[in-house]
PDB file of N, CA and C in Angstrom:
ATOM      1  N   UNK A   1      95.267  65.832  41.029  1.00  0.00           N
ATOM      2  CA  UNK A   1      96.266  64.959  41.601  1.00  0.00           C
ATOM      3  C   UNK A   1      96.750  65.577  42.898  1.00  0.00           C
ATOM      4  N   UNK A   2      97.442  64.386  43.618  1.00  0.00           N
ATOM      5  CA  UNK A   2      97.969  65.309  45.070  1.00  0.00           C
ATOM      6  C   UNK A   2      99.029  66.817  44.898  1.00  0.00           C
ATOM      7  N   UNK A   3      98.982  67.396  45.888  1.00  0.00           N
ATOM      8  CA  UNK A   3     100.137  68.390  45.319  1.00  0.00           C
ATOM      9  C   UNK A   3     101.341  67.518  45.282  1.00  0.00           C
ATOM     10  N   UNK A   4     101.429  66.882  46.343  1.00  0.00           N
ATOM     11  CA  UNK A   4     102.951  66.388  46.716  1.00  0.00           C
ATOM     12  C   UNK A   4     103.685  65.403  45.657  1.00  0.00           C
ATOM     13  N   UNK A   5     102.365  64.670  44.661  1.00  0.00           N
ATOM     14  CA  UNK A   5     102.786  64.293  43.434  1.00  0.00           C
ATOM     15  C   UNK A   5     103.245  64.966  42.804  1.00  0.00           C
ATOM     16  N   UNK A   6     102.093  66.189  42.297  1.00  0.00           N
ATOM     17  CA  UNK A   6     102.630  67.134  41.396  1.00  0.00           C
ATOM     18  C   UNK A   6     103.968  67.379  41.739  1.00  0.00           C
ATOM     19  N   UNK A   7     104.276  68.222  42.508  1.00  0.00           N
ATOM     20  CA  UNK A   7     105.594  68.424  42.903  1.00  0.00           C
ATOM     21  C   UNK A   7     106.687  67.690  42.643  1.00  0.00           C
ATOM     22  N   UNK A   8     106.524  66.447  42.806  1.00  0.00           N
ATOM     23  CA  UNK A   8     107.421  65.283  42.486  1.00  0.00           C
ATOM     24  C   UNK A   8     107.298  65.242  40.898  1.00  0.00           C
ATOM     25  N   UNK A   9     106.405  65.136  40.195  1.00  0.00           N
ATOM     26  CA  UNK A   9     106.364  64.737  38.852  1.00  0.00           C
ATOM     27  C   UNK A   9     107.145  65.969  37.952  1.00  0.00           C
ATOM     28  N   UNK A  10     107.182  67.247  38.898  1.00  0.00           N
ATOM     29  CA  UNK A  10     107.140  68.667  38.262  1.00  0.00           C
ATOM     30  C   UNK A  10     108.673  68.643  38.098  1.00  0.00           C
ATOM     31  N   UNK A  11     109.230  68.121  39.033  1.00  0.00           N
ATOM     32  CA  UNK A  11     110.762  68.216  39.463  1.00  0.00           C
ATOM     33  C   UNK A  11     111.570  66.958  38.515  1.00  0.00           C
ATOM     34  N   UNK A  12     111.193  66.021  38.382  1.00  0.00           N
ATOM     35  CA  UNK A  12     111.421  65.343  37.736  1.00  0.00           C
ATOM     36  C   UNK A  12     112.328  65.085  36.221  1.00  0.00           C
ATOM     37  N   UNK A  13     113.279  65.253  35.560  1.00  0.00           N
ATOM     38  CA  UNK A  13     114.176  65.297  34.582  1.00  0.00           C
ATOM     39  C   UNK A  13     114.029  64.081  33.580  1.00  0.00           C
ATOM     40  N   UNK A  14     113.734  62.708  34.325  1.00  0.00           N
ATOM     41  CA  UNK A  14     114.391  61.791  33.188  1.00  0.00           C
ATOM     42  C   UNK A  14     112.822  61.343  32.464  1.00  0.00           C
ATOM     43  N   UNK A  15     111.874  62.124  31.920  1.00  0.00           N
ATOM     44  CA  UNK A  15     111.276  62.033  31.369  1.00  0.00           C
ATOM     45  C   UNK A  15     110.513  60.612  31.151  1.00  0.00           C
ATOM     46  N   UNK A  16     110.027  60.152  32.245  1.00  0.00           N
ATOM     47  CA  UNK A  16     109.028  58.930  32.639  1.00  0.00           C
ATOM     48  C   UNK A  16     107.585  59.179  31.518  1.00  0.00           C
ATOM     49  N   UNK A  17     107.257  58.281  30.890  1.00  0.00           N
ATOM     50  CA  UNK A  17     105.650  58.379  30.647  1.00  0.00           C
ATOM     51  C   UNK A  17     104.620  58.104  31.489  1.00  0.00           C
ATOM     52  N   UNK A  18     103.743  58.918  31.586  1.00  0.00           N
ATOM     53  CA  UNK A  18     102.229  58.731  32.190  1.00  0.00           C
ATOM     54  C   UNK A  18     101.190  59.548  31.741  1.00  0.00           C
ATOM     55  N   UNK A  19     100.175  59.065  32.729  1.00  0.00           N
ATOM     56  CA  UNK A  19      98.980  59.511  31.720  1.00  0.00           C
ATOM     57  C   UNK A  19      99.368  61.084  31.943  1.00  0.00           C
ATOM     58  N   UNK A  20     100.233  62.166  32.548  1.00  0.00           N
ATOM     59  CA  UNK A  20     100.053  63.353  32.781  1.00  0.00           C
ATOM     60  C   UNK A  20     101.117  63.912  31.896  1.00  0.00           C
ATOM     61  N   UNK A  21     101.903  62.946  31.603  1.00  0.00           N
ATOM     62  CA  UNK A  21     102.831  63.473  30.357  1.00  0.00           C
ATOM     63  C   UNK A  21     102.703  64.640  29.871  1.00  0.00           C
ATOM     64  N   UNK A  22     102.199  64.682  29.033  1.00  0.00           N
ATOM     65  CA  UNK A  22     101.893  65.993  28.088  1.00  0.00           C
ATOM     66  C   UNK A  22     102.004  67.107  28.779  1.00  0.00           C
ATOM     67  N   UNK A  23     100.897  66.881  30.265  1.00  0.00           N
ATOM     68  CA  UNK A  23     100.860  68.342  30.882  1.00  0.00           C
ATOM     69  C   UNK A  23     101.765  68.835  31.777  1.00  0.00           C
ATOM     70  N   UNK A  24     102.646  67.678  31.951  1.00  0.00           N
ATOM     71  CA  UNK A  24     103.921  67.940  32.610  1.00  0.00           C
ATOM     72  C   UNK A  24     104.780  68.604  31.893  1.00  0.00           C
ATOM     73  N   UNK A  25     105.144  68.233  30.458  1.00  0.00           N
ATOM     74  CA  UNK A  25     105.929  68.720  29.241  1.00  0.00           C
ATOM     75  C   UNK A  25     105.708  70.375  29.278  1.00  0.00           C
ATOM     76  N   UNK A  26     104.105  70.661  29.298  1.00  0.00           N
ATOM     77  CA  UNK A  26     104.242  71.945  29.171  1.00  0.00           C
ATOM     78  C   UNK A  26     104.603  72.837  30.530  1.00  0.00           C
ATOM     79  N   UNK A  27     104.156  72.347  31.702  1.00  0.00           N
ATOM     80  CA  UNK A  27     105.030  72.968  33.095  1.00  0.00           C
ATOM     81  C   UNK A  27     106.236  72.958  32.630  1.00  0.00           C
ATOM     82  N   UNK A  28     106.882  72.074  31.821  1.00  0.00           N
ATOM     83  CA  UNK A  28     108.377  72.427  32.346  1.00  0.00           C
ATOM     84  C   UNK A  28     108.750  73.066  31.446  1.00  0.00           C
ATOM     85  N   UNK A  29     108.535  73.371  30.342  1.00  0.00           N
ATOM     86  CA  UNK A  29     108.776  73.980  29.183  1.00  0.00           C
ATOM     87  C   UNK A  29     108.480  75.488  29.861  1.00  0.00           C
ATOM     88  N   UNK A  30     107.504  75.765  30.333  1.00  0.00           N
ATOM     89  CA  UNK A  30     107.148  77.193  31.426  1.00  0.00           C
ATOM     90  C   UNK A  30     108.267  77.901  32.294  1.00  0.00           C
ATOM     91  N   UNK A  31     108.528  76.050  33.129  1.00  0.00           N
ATOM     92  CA  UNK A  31     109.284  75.995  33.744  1.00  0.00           C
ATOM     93  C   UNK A  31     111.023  76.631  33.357  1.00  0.00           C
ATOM     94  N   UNK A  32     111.448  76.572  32.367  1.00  0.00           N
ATOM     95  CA  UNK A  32     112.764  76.564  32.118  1.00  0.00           C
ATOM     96  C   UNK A  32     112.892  77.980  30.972  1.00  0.00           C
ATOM     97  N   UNK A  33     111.323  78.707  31.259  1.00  0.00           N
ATOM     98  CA  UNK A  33     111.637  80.043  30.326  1.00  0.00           C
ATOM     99  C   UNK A  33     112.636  80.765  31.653  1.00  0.00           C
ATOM    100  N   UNK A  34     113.180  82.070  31.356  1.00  0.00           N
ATOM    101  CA  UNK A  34     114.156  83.073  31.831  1.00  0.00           C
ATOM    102  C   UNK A  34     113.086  83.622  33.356  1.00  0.00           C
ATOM    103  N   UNK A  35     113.157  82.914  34.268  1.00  0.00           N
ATOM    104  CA  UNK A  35     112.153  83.756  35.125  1.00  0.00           C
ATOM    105  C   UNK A  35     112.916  82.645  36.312  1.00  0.00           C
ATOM    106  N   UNK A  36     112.259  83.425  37.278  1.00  0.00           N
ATOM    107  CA  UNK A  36     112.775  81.990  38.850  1.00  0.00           C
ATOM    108  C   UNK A  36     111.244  81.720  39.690  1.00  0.00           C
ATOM    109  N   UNK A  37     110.844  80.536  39.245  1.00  0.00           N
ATOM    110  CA  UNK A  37     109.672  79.916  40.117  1.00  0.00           C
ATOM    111  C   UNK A  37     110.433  79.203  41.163  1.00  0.00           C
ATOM    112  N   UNK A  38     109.672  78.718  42.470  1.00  0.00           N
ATOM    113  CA  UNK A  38     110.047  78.011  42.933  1.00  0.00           C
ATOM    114  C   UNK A  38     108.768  77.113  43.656  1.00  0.00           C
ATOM    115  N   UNK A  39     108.884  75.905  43.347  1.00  0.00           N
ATOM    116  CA  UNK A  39     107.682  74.737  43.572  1.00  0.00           C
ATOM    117  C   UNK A  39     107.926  74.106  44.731  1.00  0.00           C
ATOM    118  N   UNK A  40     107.026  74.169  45.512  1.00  0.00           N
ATOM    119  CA  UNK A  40     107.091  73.386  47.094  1.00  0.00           C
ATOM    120  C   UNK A  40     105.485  72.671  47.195  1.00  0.00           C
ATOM    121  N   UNK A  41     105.454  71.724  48.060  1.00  0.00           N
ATOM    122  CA  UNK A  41     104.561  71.277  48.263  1.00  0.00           C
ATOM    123  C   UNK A  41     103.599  71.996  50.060  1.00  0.00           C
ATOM    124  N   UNK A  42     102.553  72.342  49.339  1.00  0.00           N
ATOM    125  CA  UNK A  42     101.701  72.796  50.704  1.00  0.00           C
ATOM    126  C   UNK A  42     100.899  71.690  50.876  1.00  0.00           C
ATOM    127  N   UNK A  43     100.847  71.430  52.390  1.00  0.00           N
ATOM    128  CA  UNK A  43      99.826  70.919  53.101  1.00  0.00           C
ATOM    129  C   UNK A  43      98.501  71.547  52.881  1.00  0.00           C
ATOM    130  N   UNK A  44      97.971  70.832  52.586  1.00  0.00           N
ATOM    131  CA  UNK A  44      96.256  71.231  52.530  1.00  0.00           C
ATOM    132  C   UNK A  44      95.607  72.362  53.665  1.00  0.00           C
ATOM    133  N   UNK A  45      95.688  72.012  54.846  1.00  0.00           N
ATOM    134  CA  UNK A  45      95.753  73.099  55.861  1.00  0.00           C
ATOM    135  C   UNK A  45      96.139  74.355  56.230  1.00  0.00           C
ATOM    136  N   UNK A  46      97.526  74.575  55.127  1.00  0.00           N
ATOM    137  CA  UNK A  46      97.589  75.916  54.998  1.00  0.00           C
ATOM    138  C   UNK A  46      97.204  76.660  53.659  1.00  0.00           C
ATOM    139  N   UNK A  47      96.587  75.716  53.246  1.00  0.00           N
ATOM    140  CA  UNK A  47      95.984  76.503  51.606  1.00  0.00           C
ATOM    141  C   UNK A  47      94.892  75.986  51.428  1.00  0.00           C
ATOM    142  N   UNK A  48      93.445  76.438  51.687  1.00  0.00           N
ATOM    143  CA  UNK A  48      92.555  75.964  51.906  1.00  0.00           C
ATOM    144  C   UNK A  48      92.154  76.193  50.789  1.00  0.00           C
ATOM    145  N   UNK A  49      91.994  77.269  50.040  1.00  0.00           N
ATOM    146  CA  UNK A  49      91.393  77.580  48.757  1.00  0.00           C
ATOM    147  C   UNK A  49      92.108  76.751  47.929  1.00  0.00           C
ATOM    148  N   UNK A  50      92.994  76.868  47.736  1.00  0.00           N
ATOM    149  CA  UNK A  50      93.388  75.144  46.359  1.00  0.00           C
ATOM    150  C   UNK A  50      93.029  73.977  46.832  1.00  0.00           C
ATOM    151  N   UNK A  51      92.400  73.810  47.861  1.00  0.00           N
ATOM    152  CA  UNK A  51      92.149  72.492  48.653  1.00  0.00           C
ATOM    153  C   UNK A  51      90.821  72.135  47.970  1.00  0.00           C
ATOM    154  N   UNK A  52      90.171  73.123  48.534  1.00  0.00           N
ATOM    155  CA  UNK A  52      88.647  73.486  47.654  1.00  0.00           C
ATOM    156  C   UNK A  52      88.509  73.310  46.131  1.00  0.00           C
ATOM    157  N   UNK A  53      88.824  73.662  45.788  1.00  0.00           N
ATOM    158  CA  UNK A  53      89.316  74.060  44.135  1.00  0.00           C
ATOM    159  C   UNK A  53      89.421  72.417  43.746  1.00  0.00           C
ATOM    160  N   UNK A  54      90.521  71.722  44.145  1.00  0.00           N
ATOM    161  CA  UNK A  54      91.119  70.677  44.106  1.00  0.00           C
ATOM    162  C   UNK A  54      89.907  69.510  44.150  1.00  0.00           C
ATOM    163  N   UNK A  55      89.107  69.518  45.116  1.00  0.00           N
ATOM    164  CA  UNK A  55      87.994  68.881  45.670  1.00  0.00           C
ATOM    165  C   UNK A  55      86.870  68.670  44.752  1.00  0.00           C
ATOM    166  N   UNK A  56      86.445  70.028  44.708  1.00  0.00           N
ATOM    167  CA  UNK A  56      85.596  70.170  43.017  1.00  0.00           C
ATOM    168  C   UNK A  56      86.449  69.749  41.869  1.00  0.00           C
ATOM    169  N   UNK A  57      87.177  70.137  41.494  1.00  0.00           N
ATOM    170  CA  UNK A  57      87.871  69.529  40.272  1.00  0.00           C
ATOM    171  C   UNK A  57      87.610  68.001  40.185  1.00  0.00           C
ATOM    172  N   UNK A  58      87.538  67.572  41.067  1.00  0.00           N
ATOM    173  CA  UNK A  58      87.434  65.907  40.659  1.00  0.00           C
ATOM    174  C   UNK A  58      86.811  65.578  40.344  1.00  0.00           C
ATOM    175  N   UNK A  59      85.485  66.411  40.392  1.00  0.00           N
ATOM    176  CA  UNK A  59      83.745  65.741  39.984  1.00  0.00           C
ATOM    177  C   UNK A  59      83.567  66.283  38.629  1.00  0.00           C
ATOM    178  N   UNK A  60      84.545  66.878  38.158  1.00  0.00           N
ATOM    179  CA  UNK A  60      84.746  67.815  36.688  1.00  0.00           C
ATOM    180  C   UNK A  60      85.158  67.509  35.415  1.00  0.00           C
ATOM    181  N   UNK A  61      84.899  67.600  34.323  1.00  0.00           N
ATOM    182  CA  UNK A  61      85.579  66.954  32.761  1.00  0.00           C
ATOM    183  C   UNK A  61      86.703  67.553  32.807  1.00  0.00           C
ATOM    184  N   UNK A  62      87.525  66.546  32.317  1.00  0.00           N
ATOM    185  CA  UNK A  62      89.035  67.312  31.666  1.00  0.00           C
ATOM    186  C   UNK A  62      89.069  68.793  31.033  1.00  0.00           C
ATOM    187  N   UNK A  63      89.708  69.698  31.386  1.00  0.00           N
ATOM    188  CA  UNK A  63      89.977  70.640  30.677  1.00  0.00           C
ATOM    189  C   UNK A  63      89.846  72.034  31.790  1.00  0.00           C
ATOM    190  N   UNK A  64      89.874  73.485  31.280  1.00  0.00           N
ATOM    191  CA  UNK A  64      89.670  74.251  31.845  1.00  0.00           C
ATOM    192  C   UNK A  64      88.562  74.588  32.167  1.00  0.00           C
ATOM    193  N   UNK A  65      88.412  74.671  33.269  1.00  0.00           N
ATOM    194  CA  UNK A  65      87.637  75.699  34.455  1.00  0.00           C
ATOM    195  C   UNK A  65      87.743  76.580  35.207  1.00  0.00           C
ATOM    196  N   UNK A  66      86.810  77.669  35.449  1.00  0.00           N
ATOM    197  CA  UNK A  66      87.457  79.228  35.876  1.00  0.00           C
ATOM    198  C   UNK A  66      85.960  79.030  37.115  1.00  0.00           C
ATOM    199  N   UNK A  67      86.671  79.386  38.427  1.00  0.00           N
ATOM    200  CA  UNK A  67      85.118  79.442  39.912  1.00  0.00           C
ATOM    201  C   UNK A  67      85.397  81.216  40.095  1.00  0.00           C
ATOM    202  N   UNK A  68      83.977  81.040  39.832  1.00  0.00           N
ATOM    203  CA  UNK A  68      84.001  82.479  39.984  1.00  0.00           C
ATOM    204  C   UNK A  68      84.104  83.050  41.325  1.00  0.00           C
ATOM    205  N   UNK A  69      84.486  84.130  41.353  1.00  0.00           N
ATOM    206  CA  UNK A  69      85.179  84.591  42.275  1.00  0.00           C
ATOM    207  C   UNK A  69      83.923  84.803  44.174  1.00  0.00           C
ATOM    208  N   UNK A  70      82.977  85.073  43.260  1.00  0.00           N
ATOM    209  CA  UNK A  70      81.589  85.071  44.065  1.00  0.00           C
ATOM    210  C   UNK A  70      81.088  83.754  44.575  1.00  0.00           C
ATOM    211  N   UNK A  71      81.425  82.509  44.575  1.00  0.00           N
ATOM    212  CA  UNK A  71      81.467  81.808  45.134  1.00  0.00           C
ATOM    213  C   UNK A  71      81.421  81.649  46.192  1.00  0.00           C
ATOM    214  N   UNK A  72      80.010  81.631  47.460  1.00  0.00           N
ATOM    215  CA  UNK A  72      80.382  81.826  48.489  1.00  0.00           C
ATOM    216  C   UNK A  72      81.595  80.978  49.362  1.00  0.00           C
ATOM    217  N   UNK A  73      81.147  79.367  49.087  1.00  0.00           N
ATOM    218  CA  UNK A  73      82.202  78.884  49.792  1.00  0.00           C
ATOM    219  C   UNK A  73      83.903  79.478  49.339  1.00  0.00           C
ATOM    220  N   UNK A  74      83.665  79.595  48.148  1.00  0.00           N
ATOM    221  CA  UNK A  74      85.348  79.777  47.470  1.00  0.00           C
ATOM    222  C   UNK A  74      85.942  81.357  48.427  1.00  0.00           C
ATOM    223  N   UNK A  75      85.223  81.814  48.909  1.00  0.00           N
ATOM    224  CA  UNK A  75      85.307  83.078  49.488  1.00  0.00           C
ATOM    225  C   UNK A  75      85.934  82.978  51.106  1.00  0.00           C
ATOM    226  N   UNK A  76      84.880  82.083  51.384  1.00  0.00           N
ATOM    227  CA  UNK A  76      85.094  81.749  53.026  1.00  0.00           C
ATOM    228  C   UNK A  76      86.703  81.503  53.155  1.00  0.00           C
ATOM    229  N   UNK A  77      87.167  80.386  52.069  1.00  0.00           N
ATOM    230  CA  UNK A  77      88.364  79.710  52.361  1.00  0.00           C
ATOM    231  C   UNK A  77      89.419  80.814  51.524  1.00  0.00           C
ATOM    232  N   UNK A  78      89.063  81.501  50.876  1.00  0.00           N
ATOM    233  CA  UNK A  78      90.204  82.659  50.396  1.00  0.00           C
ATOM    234  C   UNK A  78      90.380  83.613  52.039  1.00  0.00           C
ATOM    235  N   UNK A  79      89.258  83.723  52.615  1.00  0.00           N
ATOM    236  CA  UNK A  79      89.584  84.664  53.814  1.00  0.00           C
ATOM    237  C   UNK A  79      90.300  83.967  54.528  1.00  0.00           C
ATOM    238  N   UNK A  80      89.951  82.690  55.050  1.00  0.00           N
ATOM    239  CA  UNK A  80      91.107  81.376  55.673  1.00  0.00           C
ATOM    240  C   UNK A  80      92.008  81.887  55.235  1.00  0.00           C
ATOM    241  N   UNK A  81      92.739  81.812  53.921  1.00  0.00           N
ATOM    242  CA  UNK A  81      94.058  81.357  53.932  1.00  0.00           C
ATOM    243  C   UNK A  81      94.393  82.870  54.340  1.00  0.00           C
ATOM    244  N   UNK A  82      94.191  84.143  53.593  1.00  0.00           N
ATOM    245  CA  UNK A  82      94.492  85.629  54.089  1.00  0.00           C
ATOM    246  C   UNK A  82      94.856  85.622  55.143  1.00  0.00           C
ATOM    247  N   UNK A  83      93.721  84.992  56.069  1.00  0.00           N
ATOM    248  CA  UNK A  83      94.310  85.237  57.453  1.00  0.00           C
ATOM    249  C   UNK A  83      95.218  84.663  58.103  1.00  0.00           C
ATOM    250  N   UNK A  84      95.507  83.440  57.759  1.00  0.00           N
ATOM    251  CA  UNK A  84      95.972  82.543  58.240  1.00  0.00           C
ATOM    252  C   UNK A  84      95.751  81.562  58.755  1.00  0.00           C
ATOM    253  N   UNK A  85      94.669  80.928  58.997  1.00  0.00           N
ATOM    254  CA  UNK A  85      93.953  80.110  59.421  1.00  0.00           C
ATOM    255  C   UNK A  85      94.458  78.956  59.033  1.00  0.00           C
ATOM    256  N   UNK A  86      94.720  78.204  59.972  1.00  0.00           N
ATOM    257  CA  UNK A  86      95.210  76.823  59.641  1.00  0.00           C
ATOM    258  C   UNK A  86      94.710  75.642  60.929  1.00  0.00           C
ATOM    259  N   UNK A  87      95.251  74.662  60.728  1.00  0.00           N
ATOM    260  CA  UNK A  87      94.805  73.573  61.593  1.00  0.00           C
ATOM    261  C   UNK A  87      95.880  73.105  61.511  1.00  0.00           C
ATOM    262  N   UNK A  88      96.650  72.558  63.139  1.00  0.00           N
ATOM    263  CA  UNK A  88      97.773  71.539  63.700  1.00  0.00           C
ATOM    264  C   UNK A  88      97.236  70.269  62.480  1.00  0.00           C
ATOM    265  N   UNK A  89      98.676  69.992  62.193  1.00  0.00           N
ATOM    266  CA  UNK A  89      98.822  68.356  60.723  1.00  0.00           C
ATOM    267  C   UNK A  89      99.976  67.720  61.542  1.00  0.00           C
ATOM    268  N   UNK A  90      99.948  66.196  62.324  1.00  0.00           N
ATOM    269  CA  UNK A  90     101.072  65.778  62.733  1.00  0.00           C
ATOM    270  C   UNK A  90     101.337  64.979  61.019  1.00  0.00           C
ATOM    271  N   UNK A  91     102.770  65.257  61.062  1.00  0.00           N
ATOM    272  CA  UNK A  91     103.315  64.648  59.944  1.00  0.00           C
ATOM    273  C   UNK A  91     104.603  64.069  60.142  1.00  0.00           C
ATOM    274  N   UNK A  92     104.231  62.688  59.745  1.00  0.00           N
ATOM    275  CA  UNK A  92     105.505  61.469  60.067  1.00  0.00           C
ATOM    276  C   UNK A  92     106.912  61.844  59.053  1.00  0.00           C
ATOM    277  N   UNK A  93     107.634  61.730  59.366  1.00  0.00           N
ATOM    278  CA  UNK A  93     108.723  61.762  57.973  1.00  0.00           C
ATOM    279  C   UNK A  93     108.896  60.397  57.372  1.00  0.00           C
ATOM    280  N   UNK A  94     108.645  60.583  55.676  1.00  0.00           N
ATOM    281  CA  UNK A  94     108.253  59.275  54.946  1.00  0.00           C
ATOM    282  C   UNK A  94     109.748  58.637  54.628  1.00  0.00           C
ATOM    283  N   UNK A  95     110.850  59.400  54.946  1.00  0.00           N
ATOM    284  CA  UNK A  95     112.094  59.149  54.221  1.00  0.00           C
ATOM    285  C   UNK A  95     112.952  58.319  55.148  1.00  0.00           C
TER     286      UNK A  95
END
């Protein structure tokens, strides 16, 4: 799903149903142990490796998957983000 959903769905309190239900239940249940996360939404451009990740995942069955670390492409875009590598995103404000 998009991040910027996630994010939205993650933050969320009054307990809406959808098909992600369940796996939302357990983020927040994570969410509300004794620790301080804090959830923001990244632009694709500055996180290239979850972008990637994200991309493949879609062509994938439900459930867990682990990319191994040797992955050449998965590699290229881990050095991207290390370094910093990004690309100009004009972004409208939706609000």
């Amino acid at each position: 799903m998009d991040s910027k959903c996630a994010v939205q769905l993650l933050l969320r309190r009054d307990g809406d149903v959808n098909r992600h239900s369940a796996v939302l239940r357990r983020f927040q249940a994570l969410l509300s142990r004794d620790w301080q996360v804090v959830i923001s939404h990244i632009y694709r451009e500055g996180n290239y490796c979850a972008d990637y990740i994200a991309s493949r995942g879609h062509s994938m069955s439900f459930g867990l998957h682990e990319f191994p670390i040797t992955d050449p492409s998965l590699c290229n875009w881990i050095l991207y983000d290390v370094q910093g590598i990004s690309e100009p995103r004009l972004v409208v404000n939706e609000s």
